[in-house]
Protein backbone atom coordinates (compact mmCIF):
# COMPACT_ATOMS: atom_id res chain seq x y z
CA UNK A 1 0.00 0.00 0.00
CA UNK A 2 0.98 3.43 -0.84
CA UNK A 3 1.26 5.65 2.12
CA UNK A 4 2.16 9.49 2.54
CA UNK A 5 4.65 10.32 5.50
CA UNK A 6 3.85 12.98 7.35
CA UNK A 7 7.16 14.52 8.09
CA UNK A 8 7.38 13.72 11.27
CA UNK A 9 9.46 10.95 11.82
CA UNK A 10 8.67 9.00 14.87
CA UNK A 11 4.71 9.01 14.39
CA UNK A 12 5.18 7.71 10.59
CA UNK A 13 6.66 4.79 12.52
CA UNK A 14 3.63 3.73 14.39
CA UNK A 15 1.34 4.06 11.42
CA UNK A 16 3.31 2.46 8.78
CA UNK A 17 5.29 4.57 7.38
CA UNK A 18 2.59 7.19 6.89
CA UNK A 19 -1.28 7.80 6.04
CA UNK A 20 -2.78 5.39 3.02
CA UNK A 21 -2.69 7.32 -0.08
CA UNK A 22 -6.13 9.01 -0.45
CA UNK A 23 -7.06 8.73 2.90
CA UNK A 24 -8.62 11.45 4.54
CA UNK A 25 -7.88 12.28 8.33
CA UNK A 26 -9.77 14.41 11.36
CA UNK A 27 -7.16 16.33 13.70
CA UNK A 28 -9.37 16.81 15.96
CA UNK A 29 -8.66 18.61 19.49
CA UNK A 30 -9.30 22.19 21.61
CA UNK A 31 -7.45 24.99 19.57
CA UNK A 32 -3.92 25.49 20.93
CA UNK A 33 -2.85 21.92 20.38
CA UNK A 34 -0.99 22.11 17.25
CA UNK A 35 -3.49 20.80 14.96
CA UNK A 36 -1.97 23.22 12.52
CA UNK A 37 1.75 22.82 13.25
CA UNK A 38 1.11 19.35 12.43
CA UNK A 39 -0.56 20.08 9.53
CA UNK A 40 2.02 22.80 8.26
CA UNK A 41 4.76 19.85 8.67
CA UNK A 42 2.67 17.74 6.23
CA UNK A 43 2.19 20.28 3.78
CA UNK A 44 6.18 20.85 3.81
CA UNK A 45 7.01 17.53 3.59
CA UNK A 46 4.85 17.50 0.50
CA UNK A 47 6.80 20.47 -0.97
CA UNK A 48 10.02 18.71 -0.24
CA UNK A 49 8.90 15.55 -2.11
CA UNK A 50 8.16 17.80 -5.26
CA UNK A 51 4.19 16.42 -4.67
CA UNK A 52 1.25 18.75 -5.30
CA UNK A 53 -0.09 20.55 -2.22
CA UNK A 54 -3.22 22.33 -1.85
CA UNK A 55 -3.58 24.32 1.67
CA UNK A 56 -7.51 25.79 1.64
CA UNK A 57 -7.50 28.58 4.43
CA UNK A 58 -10.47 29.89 6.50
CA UNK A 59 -8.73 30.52 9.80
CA UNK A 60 -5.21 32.46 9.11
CA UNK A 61 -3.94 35.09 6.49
CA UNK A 62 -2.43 33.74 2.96
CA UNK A 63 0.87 35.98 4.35
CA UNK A 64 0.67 33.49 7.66
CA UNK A 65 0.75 30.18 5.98
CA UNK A 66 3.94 31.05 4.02
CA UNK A 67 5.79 32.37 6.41
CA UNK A 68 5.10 29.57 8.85
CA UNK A 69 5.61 27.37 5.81
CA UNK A 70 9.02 28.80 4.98
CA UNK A 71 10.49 28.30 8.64
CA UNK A 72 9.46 25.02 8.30
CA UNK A 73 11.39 24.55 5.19
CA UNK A 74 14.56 26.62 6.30
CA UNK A 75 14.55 24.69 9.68
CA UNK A 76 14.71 21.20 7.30
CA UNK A 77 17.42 22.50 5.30
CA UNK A 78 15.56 23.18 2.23
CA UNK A 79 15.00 26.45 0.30
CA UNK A 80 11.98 28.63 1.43
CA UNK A 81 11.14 29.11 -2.71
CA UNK A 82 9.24 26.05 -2.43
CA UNK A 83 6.05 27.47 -0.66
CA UNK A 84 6.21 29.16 -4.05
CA UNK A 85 4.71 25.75 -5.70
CA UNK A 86 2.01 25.79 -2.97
CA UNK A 87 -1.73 26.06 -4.01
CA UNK A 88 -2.99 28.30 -1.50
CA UNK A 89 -7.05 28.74 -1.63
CA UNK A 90 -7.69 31.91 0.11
CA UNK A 91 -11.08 31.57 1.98
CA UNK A 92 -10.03 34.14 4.56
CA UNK A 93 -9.56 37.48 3.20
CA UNK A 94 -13.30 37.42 1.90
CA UNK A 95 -14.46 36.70 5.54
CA UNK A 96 -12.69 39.91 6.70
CA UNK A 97 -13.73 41.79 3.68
CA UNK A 98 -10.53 41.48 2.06
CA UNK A 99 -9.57 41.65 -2.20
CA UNK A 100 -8.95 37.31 -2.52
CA UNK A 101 -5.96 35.86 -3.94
CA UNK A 102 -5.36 34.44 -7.40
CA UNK A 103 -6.40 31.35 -5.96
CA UNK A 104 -8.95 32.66 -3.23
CA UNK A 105 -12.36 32.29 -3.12
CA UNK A 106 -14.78 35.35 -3.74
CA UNK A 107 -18.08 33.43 -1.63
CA UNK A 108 -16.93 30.73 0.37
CA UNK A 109 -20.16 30.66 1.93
CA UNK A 110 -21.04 28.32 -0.83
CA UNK A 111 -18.83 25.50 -1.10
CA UNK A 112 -19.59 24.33 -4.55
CA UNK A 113 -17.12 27.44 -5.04
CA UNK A 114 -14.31 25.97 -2.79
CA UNK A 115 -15.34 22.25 -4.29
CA UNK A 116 -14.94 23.84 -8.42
CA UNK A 117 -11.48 25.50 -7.31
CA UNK A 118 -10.71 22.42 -5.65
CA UNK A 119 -11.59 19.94 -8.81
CA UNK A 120 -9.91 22.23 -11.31
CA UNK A 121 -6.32 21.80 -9.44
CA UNK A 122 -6.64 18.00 -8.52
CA UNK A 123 -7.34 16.84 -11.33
CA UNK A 124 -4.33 19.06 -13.26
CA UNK A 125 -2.24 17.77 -10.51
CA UNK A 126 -2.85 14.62 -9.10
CA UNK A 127 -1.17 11.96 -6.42
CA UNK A 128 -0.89 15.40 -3.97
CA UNK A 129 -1.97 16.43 -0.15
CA UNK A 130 -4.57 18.64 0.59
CA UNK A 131 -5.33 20.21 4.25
CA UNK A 132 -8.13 22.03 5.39
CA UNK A 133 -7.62 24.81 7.58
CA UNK A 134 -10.22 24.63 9.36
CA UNK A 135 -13.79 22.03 9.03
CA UNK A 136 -15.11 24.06 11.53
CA UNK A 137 -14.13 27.25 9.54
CA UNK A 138 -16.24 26.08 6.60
CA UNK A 139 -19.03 25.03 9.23
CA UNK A 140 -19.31 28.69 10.46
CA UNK A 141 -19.55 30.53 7.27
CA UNK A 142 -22.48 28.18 6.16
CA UNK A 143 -25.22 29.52 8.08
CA UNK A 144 -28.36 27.87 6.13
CA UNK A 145 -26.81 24.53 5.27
CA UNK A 146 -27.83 21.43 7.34
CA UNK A 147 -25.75 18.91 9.46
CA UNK A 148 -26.82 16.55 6.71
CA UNK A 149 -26.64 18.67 3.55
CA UNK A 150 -22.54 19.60 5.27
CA UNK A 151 -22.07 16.13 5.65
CA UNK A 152 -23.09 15.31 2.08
CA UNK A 153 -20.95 17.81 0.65
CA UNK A 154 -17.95 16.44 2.18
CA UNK A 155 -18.45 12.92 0.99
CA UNK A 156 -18.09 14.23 -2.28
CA UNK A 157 -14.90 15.99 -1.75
CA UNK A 158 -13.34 13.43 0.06
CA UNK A 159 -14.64 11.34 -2.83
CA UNK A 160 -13.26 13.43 -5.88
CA UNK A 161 -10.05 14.12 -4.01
CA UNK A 162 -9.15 10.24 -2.99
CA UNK A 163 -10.05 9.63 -6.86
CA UNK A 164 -7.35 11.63 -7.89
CA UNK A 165 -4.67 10.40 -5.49
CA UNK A 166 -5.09 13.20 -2.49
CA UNK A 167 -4.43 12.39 0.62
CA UNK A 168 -6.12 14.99 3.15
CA UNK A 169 -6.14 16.28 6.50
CA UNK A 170 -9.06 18.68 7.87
CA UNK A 171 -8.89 20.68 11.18
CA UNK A 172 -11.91 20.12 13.54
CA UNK A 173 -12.08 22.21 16.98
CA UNK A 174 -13.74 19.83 19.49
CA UNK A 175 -15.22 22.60 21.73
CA UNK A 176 -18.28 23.98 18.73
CA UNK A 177 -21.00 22.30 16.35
CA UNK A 178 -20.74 19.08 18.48
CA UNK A 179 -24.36 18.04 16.62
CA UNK A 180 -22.12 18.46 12.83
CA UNK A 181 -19.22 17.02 14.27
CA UNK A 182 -20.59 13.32 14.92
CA UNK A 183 -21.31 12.75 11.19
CA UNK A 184 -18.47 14.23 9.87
CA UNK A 185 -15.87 12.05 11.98
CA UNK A 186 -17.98 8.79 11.06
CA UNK A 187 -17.09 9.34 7.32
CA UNK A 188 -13.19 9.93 7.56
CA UNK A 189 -10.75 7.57 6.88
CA UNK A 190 -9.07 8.18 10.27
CA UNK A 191 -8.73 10.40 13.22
CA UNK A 192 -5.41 11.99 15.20
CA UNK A 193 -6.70 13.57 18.50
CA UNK A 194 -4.26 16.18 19.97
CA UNK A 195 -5.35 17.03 23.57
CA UNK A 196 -3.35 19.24 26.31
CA UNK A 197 -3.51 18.67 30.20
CA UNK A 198 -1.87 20.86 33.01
CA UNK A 199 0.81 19.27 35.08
CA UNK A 200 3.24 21.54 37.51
CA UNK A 201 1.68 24.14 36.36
CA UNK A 202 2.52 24.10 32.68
CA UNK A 203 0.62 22.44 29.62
CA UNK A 204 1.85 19.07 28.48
CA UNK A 205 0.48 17.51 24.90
CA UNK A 206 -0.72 14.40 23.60
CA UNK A 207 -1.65 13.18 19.84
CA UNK A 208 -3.74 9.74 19.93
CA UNK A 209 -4.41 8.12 16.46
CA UNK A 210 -8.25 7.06 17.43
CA UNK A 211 -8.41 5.25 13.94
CA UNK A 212 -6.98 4.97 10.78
CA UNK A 213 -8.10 2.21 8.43
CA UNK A 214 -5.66 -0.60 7.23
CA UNK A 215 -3.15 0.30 9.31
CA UNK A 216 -1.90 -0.88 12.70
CA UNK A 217 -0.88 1.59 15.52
CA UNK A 218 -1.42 2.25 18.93
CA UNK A 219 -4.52 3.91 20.58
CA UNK A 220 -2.75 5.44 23.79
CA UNK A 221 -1.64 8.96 24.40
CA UNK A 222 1.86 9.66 23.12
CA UNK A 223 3.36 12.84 24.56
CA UNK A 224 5.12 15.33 22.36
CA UNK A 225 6.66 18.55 22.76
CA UNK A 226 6.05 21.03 20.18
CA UNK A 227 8.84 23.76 18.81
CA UNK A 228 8.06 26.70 16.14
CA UNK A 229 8.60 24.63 13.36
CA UNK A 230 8.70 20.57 14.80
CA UNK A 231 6.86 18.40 16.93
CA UNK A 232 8.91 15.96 18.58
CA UNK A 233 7.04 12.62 20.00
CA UNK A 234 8.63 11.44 23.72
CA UNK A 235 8.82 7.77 22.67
């Protein structure tokens, strides 16, 4: 089986070698629990590998991303240009009223915009990674649509991207839209929860993989420290 590292080192050895190609995956936590640092790393390890990447934003600026993107890179050794391959979908700078990027999106509120955009790059450029930044993001811009109608949406995406070779990670907060979040976790491929706890008086964090189909790995907290541009697993 084809699998996708995720550029981090240590958890690619307990699933595998990475996530099944065209998988999708939930990183799923409370913000502040490097959901997005881990996602960031998988992006850049994508860049590194020459693959397509496709980083849809609702959360952060365009400027953000690549800057975070490009200490990543640095920090591995590699050239900071290569953010300049990136397909960035800005669905950000129309939620604070904002002129969108080349690649943006002028009305995310309807998602057949984001899904068109979407199409049009995966299937120019297939066999890529794709994160979405964030699930709940998309859930608060779309006011009139339905936990069902959301869910059904997303089955298509997941469907159209795993067709052409994408594997995909999407950011869910745990703490809002508990009644969306039940279906939408049922139809991923797998889950990594991140969770924080207080001990002496100072955070510690924990990434679990709760599932991930056709692979083996363990279902207990491992505890990781997280850096600017790394997350290092205590194993």
């Amino acid at each position: 089986m084809d699998r996708v590292p995720t550029g981090i080192e240590e958890f690619d050895k307990l699933i595998e070698g990475g996530i099944p190609r065209g998988f999708s995956v939930a990183l799923f936590g409370v913000p502040g629990t490097y959901k997005s640092l881990f996602s960031r790393i998988f992006v850049a390890e994508g860049l590194i590998r020459g693959e397509p990447v496709i980083y849809v934003t609702y959360d952060r600026s365009p400027d953000m991303i690549r800057n975070a993107l490009k200490d990543i890179l640095v920090a591995r050794g590699k050239s900071s240009n290569l953010v300049e391959k990136l397909h960035l979908v800005d669905c950000w700078s129309w939620r604070v009223k904002r002129a969108t990027e080349e690649e943006g999106i002028s009305n995310p509120v309807d998602f057949q915009n984001v899904y068109r955009r979407l199409r049009e790059i995966a299937s120019s450029e297939r066999n890529g990674r794709l994160v979405l930044d964030s699930l709940t993001g998309v859930i608060s811009v779309s006011h009139g649509e339905t936990q069902r109608e959301i869910s059904e949406v997303f089955k298509v995406l997941k469907a159209m991207l795993r067709q052409n070779g994408y594997t995909q990670l999407y950011i869910l907060y745990s703490n809002v839209y508990r009644k969306i979040l039940g279906p939408l976790l049922y139809c991923m491929d797998g889950i990594f929860r991140f969770r924080r706890k207080i001990a002496d008086n100072k955070y510690k964090y924990y990434i679990s993989v709760d599932r991930l189909f056709l692979t083996e790995h363990p279902s207990e907290l491992i505890e990781f420290i997280p850096s600017k541009n790394n997350i290092k697993l205590l194993i």
